[in-house]
Protein backbone atom coordinates (compact mmCIF):
# COMPACT_ATOMS: atom_id res chain seq x y z
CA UNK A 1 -6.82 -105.50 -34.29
CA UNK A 2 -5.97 -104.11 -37.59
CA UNK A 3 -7.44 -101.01 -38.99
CA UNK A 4 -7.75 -100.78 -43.29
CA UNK A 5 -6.25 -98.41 -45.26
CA UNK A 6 -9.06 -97.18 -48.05
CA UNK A 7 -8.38 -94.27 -50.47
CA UNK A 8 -10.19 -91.78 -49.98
CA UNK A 9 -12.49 -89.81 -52.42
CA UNK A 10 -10.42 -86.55 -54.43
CA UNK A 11 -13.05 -85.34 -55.89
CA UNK A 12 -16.59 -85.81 -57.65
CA UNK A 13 -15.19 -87.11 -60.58
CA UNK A 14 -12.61 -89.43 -59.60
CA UNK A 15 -13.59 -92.51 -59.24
CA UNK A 16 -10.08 -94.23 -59.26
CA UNK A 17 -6.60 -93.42 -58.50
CA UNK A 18 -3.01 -95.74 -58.84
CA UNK A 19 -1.11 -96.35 -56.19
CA UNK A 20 2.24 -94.46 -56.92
CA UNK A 21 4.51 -95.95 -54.11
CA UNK A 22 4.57 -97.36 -50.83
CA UNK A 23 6.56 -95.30 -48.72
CA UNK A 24 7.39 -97.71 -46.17
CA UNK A 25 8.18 -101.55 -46.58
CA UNK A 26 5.58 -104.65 -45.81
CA UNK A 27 5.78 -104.87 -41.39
CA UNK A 28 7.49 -101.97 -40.70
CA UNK A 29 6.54 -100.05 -38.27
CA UNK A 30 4.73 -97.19 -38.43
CA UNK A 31 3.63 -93.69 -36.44
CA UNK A 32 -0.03 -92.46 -36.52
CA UNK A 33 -0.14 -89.48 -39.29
CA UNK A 34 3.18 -91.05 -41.00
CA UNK A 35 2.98 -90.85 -44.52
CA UNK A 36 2.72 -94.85 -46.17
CA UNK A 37 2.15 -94.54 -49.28
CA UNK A 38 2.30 -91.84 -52.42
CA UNK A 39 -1.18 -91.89 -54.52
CA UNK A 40 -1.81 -90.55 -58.08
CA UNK A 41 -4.79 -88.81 -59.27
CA UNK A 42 -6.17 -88.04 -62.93
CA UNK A 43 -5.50 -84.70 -61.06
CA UNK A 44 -3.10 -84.73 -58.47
CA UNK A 45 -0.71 -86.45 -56.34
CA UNK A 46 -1.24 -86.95 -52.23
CA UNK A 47 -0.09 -88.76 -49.65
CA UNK A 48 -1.90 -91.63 -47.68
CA UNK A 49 -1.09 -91.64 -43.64
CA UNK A 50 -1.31 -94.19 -41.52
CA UNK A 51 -4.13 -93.99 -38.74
CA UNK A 52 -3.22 -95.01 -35.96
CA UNK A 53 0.53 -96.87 -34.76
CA UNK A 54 1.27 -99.97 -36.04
CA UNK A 55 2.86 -102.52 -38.36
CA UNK A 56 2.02 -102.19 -42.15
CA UNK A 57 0.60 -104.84 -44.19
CA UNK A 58 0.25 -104.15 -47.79
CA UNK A 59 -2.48 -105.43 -49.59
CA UNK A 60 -2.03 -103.66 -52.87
CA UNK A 61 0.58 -103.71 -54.98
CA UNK A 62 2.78 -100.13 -56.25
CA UNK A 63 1.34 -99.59 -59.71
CA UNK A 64 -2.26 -101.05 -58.92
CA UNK A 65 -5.13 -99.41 -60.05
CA UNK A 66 -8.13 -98.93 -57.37
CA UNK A 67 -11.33 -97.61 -56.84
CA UNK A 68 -11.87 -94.72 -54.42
CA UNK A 69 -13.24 -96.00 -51.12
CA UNK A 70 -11.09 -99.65 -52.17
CA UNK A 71 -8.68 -101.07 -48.75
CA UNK A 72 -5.41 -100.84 -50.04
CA UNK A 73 -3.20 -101.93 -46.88
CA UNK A 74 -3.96 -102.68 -42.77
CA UNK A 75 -2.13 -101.21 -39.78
CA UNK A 76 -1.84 -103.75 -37.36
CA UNK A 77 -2.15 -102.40 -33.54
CA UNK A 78 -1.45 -104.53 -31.69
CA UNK A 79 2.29 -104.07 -32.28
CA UNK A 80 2.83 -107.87 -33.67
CA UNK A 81 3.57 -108.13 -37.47
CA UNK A 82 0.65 -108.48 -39.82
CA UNK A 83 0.16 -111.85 -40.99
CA UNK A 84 0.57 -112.51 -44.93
CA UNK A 85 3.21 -114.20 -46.85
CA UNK A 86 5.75 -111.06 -46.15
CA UNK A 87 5.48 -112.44 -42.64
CA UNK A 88 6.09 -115.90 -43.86
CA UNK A 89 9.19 -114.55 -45.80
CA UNK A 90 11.14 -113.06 -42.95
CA UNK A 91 11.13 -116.32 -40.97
CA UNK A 92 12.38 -118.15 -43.45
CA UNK A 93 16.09 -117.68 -42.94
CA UNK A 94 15.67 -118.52 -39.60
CA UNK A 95 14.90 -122.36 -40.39
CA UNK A 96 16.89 -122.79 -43.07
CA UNK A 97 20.45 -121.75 -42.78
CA UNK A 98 22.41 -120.52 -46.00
CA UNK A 99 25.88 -122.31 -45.30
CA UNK A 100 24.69 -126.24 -44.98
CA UNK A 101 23.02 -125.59 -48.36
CA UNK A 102 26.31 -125.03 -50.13
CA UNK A 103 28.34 -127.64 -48.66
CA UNK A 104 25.61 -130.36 -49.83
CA UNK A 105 25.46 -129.01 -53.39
CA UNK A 106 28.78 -129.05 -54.00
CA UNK A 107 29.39 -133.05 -52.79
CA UNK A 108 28.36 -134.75 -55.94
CA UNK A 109 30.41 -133.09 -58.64
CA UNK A 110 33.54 -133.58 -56.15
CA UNK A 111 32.32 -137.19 -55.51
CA UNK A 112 31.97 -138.49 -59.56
CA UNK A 113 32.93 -141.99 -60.17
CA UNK A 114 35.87 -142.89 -62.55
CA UNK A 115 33.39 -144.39 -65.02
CA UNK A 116 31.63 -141.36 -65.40
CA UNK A 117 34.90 -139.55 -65.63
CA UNK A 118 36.16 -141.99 -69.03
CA UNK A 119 32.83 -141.61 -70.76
CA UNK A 120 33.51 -137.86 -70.95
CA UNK A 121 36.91 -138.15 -72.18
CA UNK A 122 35.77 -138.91 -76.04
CA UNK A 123 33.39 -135.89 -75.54
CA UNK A 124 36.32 -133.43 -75.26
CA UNK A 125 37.87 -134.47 -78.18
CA UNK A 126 36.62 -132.76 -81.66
CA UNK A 127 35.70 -135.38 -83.93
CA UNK A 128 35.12 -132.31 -86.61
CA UNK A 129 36.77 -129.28 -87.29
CA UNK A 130 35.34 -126.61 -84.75
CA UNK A 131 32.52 -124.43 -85.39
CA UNK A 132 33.34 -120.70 -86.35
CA UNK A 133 33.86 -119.17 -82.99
CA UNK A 134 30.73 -116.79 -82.18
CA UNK A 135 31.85 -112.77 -83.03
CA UNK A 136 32.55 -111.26 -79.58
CA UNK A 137 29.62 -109.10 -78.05
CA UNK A 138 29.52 -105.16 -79.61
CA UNK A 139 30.72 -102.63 -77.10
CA UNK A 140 27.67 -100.72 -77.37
CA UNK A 141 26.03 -103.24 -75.60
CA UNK A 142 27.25 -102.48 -72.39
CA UNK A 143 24.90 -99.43 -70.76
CA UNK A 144 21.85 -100.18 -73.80
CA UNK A 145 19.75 -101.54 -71.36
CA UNK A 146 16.19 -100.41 -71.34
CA UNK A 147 13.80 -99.19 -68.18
CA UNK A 148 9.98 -99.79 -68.98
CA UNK A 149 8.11 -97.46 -66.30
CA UNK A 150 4.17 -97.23 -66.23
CA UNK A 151 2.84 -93.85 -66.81
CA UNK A 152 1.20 -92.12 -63.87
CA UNK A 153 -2.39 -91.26 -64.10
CA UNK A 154 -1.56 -87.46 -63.61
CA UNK A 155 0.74 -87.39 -66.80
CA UNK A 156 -1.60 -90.08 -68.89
CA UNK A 157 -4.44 -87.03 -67.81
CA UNK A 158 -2.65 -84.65 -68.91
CA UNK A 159 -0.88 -86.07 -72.18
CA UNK A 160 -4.70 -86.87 -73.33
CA UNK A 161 -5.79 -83.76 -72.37
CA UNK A 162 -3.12 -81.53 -74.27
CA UNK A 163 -3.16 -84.32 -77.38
CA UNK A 164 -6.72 -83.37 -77.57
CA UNK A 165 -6.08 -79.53 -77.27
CA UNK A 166 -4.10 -79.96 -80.73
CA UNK A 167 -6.75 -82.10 -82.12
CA UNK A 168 -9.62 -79.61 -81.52
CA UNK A 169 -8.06 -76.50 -81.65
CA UNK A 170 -6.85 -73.76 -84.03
CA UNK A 171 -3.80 -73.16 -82.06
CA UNK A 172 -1.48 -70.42 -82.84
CA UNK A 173 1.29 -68.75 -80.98
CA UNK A 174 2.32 -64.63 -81.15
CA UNK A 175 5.29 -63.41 -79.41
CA UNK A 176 6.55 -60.38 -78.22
CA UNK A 177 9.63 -58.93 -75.75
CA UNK A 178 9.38 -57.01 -72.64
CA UNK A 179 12.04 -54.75 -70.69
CA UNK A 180 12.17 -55.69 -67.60
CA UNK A 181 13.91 -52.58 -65.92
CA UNK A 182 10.69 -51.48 -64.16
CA UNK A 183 9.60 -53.91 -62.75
CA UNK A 184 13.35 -54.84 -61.42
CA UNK A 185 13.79 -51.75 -60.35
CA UNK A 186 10.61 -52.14 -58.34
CA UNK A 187 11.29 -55.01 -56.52
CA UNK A 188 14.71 -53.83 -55.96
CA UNK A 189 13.48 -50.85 -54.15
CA UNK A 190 10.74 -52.44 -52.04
CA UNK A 191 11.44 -56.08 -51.20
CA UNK A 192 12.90 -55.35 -48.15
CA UNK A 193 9.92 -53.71 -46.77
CA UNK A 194 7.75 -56.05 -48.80
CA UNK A 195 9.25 -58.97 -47.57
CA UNK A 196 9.32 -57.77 -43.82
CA UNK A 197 5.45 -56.77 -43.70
CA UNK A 198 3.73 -59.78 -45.88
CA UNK A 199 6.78 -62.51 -45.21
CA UNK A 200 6.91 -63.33 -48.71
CA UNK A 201 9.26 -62.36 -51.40
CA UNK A 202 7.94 -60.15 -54.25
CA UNK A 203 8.50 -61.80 -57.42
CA UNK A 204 7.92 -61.62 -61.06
CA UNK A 205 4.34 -63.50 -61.29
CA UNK A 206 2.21 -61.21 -59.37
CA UNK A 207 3.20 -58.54 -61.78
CA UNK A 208 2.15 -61.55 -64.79
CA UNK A 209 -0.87 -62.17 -63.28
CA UNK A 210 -1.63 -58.33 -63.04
CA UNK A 211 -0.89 -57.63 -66.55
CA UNK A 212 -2.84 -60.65 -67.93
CA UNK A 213 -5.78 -59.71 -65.83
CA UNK A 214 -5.47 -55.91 -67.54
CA UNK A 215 -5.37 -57.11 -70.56
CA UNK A 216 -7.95 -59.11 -70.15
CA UNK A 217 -10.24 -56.91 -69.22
CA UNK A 218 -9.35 -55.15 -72.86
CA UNK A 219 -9.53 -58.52 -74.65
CA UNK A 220 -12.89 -60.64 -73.13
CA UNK A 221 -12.25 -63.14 -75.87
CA UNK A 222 -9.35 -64.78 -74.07
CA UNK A 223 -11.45 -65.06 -70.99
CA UNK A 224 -13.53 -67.31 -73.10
CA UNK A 225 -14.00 -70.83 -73.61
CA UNK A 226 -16.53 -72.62 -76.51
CA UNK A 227 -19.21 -74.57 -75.00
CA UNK A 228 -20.94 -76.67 -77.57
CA UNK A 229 -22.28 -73.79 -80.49
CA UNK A 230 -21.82 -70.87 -77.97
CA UNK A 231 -19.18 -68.92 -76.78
CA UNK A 232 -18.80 -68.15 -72.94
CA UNK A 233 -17.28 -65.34 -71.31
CA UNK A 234 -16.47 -64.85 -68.18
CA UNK A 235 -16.84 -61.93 -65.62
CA UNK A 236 -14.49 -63.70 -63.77
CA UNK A 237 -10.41 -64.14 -63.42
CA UNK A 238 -9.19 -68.07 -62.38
CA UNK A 239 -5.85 -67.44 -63.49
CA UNK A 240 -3.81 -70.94 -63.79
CA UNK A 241 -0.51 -70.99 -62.64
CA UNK A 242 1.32 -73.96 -64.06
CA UNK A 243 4.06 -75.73 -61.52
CA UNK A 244 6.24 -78.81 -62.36
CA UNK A 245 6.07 -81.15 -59.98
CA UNK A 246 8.39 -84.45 -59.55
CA UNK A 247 4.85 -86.36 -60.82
CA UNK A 248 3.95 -83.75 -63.99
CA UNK A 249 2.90 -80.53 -64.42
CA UNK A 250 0.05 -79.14 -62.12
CA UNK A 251 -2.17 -75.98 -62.88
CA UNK A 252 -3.46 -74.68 -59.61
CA UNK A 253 -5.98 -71.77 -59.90
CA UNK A 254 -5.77 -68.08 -58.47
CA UNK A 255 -9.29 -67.83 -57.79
CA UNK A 256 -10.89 -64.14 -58.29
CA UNK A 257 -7.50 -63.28 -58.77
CA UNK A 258 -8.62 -59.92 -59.60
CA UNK A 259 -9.17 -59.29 -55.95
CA UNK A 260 -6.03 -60.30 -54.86
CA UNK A 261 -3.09 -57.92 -54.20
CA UNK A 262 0.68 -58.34 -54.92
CA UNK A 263 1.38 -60.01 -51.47
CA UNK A 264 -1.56 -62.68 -51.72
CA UNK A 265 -0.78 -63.61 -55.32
CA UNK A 266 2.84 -64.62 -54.12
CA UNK A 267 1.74 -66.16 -50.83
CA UNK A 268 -0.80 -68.46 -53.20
CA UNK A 269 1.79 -69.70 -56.14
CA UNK A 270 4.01 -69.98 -52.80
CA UNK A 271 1.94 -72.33 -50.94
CA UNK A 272 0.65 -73.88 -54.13
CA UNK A 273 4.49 -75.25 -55.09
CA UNK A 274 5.09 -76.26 -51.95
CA UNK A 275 1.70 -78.88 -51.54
CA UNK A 276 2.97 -79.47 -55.05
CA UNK A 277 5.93 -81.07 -53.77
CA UNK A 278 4.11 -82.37 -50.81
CA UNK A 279 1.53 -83.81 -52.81
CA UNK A 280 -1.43 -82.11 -50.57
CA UNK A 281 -2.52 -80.09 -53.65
CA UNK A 282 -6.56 -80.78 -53.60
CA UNK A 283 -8.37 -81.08 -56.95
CA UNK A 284 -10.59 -78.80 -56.75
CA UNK A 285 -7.48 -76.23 -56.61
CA UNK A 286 -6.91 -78.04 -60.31
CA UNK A 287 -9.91 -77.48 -61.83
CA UNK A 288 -11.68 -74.89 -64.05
CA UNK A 289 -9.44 -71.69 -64.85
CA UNK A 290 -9.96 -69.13 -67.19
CA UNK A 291 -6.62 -68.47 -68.39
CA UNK A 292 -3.09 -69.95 -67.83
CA UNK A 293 0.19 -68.86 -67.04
CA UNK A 294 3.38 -71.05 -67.39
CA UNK A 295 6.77 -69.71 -66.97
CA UNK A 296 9.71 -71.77 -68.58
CA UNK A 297 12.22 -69.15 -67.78
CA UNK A 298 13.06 -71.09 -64.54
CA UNK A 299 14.24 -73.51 -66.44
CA UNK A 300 16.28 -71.47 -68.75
CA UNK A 301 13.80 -71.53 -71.88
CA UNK A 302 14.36 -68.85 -73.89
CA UNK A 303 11.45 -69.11 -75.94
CA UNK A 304 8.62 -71.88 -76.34
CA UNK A 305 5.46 -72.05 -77.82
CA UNK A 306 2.85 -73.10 -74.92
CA UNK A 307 -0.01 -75.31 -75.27
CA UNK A 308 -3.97 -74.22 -73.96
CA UNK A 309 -5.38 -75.99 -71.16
CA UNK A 310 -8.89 -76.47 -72.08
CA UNK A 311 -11.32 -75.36 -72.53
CA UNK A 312 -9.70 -71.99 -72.11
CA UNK A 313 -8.79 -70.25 -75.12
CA UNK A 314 -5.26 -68.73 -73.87
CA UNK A 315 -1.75 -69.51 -72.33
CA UNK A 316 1.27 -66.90 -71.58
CA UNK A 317 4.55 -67.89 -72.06
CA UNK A 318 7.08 -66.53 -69.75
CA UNK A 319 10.81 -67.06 -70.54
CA UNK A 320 14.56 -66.26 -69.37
CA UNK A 321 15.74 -62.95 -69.06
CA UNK A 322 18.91 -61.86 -70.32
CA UNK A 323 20.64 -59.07 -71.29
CA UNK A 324 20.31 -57.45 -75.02
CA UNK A 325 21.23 -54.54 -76.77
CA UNK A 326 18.15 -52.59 -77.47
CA UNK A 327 17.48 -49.45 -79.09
CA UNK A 328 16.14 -47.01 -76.75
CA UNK A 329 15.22 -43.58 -78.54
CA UNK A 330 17.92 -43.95 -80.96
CA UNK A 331 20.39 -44.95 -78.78
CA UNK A 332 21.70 -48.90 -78.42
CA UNK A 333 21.42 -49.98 -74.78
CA UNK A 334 21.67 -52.83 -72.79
CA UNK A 335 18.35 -54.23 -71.13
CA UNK A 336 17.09 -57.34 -69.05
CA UNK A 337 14.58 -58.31 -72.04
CA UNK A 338 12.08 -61.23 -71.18
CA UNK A 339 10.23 -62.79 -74.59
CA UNK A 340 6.38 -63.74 -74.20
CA UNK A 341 4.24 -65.81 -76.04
CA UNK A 342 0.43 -66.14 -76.17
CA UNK A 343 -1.07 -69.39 -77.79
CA UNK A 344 -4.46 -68.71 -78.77
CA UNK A 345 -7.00 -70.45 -79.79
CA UNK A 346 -7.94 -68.91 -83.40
CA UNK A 347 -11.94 -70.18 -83.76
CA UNK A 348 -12.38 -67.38 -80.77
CA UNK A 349 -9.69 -64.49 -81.08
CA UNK A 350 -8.19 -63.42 -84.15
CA UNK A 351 -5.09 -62.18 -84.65
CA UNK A 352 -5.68 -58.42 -84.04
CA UNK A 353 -7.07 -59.69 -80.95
CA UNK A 354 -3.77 -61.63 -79.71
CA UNK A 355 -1.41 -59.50 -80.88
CA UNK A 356 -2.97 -56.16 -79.04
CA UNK A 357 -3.50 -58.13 -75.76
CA UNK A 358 0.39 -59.43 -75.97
CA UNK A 359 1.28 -55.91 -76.48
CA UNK A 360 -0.82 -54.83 -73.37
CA UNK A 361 0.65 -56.92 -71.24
CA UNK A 362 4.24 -55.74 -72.79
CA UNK A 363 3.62 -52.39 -71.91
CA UNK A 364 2.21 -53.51 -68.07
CA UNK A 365 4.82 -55.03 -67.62
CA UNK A 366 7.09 -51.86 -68.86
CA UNK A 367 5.20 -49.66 -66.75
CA UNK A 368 3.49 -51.30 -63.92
CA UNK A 369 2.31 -48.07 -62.37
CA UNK A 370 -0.24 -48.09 -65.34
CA UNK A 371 -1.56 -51.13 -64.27
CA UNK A 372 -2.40 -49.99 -60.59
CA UNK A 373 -3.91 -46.78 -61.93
CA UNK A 374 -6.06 -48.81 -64.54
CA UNK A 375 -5.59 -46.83 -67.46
């Protein structure tokens, strides 16, 4: 008896999703819980598992679009193969043998009458001077081929969603260094202990996430968001975290992150990349956020110029460190300096605004017992 695969719903306002890839191939077998198929979201990515054991039957093609609640494949359980033209397919070598085939099409050229061979005679000769032999194909040809691939609904989302940021808003980007000594010389000292009580590493974003909430705190207006002819701000922290993922870039959301300590910040942007990667990230974990954080320095940026996530009205940029020479009360020293960047939206915070909370978060960051004193 087979049982339907249906998508599931992701969220209120989902209402369709697009079938990224099928995991496993039309009648294969397949364990309950084994992942089939890889679905896209407007929001996310997540895997569809198979119910029970079975053989797959795929009703709907990689690339389809469907509505939420729509039967996408059927897991046959009674262990024979689903019936469909996939079945049909596999059977057919088994009638008709390959070799036969070639023997038979290859009799009549070998068995042309003489007649036929005179006629063509006259045909071989050029009754004209021959035609300009064709230029031979460029080089560059070879390795020019093109790959068209559909976007997936998660980057369409979010390419609409960011085109529309720069369409809407005053955007404008301030940067600013940080010396990272401190806060290197902090984890240096207690990640051992840190690591051995909480069983996560102590890395660089919980002390972000501190200093952003800081300054803040100092700076409502990027806390803010326009709604209509009002401004609202919030009493609250959702701090954004953004992740690339092999399907796009994801913003899951520290929620309250105000209330979190050091250890449950990391544990949360830990388990948040790795559902990224599994693609068990849920949507609600996507949605609202007050402010952003994105940190390029992973990938070796040295220094970018973020984009806002609306509707909020900031975004940090983190970037590489590397060692500079700095002067350090009149004397030139080397220092692991970081660069930051806040993109702000300028209809809400002015410039004073941006530049003094950039500068708050520099001097967090320089001095991070300031931050858990809260002065």
């Amino acid at each position: 008896m087979p049982i339907e695969l249906t998508i599931p719903s992701v969220g209120e306002s989902i209402t369709e999703v697009q079938i990224a890839e099928w995991l496993k191939a039309e009648g294969e077998t397949v364990k309950k819980d084994e992942n089939v198929a890889v679905i896209d979201s407007e929001k996310t990515t997540f895997e569809l598992s198979a119910p029970e054991d079975g053989r797959l039957k795929i009703l709907r093609q990689a690339g389809d679009t469907v509505k939420i609640g729509a039967v996408v494949g059927q897991i046959e359980t009674n262990g024979e193969a689903p019936k469909g033209e996939a079945g049909k397919k596999r059977k057919e070598p088994e009638s008709q043998p390959a070799a036969p085939q070639k023997k038979e099409a290859a009799k009549p050229a070998e068995a042309k009458p003489k007649v036929e061979a005179k006629a063509e005679k006259p045909a071989e000769k050029p009754a004209a001077p021959a035609a300009p032999v064709p230029a031979a194909k460029s080089p560059y040809a070879a390795g020019r081929e093109q790959e068209v691939v559909p976007m997936t609904m998660l980057r369409k989302t979010a390419a609409k969603r960011l085109a529309e940021a720069k369409q809407q808003m005053a955007m404008l980007t301030t940067f600013n260094e940080a010396d990272m000594s401190a806060v290197q010389s902090l984890r240096a000292a207690h990640q051992e202990s840190f690591e051995k009580r909480y069983q996560v590493k102590l890395g660089f974003m919980s002390f972000f996430v501190k200093a952003v909430i800081d300054g803040l705190k100092q700076f409502p207006q990027l806390n803010a968001e326009i709604r209509d002819t009002d401004i609202i701000y919030h009493n609250f922290f959702d701090i954004g975290v953004a992740i690339a993922s092999e399907r796009g870039l994801v913003v899951p959301v520290l929620r309250n992150a105000e209330r979190m300590s050091f250890a449950e910040i990391e544990k949360a942007i830990g388990d948040f990349s790795k559902r990224s990667k599994e693609g068990k990230l849920k949507p609600d974990e996507l949605e609202g956020g007050t402010f952003t954080i994105t940190n390029g320095g992973v990938f070796g940026s040295l220094l970018s110029t973020p984009i806002i996530n609306p509707p909020q009205t900031g975004i940090l940029g983190m970037h590489s460190i590397q060692e500079r020479p700095v002067a350090v009360n009149g004397q030139v020293v080397i220092r692991p300096m970081m660069y930051v960047a806040l993109t702000y939206d300028h209809r809400i915070v002015d410039g004073r605004e941006a530049v003094l909370f950039l500068r708050r978060v520099k001097e967090g960051i320089e001095n991070p017992a300031r931050m858990l004193i809260e002065v």
